[in-house]
Protein backbone atom coordinates (compact mmCIF):
# COMPACT_ATOMS: atom_id res chain seq x y z
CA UNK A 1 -23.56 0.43 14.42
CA UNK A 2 -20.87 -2.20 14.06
CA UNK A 3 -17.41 -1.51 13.71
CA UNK A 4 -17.14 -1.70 10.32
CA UNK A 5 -20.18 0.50 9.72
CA UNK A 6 -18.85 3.31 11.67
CA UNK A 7 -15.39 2.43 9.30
CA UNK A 8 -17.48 2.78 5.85
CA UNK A 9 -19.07 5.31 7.18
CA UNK A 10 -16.27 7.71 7.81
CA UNK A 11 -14.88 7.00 4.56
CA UNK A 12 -17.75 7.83 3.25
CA UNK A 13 -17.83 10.74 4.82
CA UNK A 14 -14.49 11.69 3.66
CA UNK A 15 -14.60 11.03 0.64
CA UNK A 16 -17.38 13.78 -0.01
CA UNK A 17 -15.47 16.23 1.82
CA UNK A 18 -12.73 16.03 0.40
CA UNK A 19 -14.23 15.65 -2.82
CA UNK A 20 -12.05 12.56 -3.35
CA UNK A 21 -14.93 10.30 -4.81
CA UNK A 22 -14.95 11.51 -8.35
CA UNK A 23 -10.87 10.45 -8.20
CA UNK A 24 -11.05 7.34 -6.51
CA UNK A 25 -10.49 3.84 -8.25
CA UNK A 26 -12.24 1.56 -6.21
CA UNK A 27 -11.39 -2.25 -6.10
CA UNK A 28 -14.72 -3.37 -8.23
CA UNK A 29 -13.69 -0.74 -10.88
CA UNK A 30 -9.92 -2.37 -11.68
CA UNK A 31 -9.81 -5.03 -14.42
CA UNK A 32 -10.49 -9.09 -13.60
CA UNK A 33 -6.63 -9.61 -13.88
CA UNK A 34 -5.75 -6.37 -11.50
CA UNK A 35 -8.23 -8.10 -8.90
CA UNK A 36 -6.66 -11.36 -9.36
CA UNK A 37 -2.49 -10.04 -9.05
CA UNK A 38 -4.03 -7.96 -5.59
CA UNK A 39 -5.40 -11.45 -4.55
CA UNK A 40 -2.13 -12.94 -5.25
CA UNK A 41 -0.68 -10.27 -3.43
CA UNK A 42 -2.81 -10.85 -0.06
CA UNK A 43 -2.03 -14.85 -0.24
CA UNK A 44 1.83 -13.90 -0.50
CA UNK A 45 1.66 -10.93 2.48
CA UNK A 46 -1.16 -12.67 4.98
CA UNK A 47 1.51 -14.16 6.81
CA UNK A 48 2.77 -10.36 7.61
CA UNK A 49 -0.31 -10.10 9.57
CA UNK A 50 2.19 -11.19 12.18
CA UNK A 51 4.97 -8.67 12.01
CA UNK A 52 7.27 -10.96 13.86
CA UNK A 53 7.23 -13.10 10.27
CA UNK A 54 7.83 -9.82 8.81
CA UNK A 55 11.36 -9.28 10.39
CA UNK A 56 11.84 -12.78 10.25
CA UNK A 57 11.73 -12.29 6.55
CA UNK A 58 14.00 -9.70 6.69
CA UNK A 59 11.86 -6.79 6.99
CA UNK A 60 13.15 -3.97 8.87
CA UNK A 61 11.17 -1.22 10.96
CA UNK A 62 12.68 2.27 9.01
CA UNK A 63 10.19 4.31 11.44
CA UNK A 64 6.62 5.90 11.54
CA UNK A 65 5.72 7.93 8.08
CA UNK A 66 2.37 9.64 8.38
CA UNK A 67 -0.29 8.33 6.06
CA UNK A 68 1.54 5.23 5.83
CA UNK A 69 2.28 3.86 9.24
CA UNK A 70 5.29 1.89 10.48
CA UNK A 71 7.39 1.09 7.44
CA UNK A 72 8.90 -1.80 7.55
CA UNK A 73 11.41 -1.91 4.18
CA UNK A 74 13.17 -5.37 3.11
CA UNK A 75 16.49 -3.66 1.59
CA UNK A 76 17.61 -6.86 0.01
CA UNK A 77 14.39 -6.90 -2.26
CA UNK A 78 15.02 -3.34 -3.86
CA UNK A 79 16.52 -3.85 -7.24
CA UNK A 80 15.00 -2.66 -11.05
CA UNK A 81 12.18 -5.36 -11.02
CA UNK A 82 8.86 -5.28 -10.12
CA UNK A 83 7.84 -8.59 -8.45
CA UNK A 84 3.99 -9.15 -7.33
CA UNK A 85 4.45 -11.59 -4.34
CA UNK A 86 7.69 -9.52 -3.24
CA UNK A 87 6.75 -5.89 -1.94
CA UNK A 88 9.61 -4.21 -0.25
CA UNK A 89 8.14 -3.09 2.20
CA UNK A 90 4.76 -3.41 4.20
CA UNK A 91 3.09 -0.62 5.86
CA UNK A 92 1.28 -1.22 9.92
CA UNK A 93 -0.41 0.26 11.87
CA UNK A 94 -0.95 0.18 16.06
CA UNK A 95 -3.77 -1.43 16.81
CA UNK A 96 -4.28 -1.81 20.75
CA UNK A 97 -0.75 -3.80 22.06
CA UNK A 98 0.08 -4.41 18.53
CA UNK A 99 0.61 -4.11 14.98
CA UNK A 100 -2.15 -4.41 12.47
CA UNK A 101 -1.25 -5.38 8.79
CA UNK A 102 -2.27 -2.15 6.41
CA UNK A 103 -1.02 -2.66 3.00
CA UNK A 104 2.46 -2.60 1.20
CA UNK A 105 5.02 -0.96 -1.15
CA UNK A 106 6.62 -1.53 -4.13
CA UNK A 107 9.97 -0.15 -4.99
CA UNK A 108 12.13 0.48 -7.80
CA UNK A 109 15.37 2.95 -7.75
CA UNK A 110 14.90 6.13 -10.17
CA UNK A 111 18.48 4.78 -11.70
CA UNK A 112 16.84 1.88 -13.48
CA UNK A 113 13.71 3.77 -15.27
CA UNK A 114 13.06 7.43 -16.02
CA UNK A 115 9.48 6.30 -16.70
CA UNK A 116 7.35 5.10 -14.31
CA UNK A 117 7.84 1.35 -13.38
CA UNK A 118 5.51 -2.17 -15.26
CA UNK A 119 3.33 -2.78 -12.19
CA UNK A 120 0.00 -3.93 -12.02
CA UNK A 121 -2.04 -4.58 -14.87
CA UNK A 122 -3.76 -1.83 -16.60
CA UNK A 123 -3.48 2.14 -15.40
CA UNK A 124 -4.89 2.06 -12.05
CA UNK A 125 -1.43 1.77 -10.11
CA UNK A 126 0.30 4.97 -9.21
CA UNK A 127 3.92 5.17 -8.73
CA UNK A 128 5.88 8.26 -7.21
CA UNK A 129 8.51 9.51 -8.42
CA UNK A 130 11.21 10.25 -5.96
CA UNK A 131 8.99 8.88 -2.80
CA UNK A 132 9.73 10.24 0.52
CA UNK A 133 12.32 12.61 -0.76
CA UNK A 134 14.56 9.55 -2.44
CA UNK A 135 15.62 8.52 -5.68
CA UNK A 136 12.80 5.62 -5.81
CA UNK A 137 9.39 5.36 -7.63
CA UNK A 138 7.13 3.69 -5.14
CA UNK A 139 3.63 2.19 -5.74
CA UNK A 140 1.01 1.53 -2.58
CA UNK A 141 -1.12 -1.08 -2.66
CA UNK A 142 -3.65 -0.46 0.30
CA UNK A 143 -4.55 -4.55 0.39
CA UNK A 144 -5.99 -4.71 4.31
CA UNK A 145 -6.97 -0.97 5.02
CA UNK A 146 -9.68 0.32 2.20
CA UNK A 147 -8.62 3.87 1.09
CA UNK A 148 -11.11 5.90 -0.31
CA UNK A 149 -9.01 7.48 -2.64
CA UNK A 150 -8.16 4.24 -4.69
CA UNK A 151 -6.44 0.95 -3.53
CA UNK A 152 -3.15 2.23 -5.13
CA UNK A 153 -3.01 5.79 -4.19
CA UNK A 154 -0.24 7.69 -3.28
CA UNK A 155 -0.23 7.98 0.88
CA UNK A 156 -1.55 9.65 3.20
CA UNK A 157 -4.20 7.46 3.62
CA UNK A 158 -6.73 9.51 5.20
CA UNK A 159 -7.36 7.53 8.28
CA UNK A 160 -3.78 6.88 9.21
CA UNK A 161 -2.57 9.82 10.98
């Protein structure tokens, strides 16, 4: 089997045993305009596939979170709006002598909204309220590492230890 397979295949395999299929919001199941604002997502993050452009950008590593991989937060974009091509951070992931590119984060402090935050269109999206124990609502978007619970669930993602 090919890489990528033996990758679907696990999923796969997760899913049903975790029972997470029924839950999950796949990618072909969001809206035309969802698919379109995570396309316009990738073109504005590809160039994190190189994490050096990442802290060039002014992306900082804030450490290893499990089910999300190295965090990498850029402090300067957290404020009360939510901005497509601007995630605040952007999650990786080792990947032999480097980094590999999983997905990113959007942020918005607790002190602007007591509602969850305008993100993508429709429902699918799912922001946390107080993420990682702070006063933040924070939305995945799991654009270069398929999760099999949804493209915008909540970490852990099941294959990222």
């Amino acid at each position: 089997m090919k890489g990528s397979r033996v990758g679907l295949l696990l999923i796969a395999v997760y899913a049903l045993l975790t029972g997470s299929a029924s839950m999950t919001v796949a990618a072909d199941q969001l809206s035309a305009a969802t698919r379109q604002e995570l396309a316009q997502v990738r073109n504005a993050t590809v160039k994190y596939h190189d994490v050096e452009q990442a802290i060039a950008d002014g992306y900082v590593n804030m450490g290893y979170v499990s089910g999300e991989g190295f965090e990498y937060v850029n402090v300067g974009l957290i404020d009360c709006t939510f901005e497509l091509e601007f995630p605040e951070a952007v999650h990786y992931v080792p990947s032999g002598d480097s980094l590999r590119l999983v997905g990113v984060e959007y942020v918005v402090p607790t002190a602007c909204t007591a509602t969850a935050p305008e993100g993508f269109t429709g429902a699918a999206d799912e922001w946390e309220f107080n993420a990682e124990g702070f006063p933040i609502w924070a939305l995945n978007a799991w654009l270069w590492l398929g999760n099999p619970n949804g493209v915008f669930a909540e970490f852990p993602h099941p294959l990222i230890p």
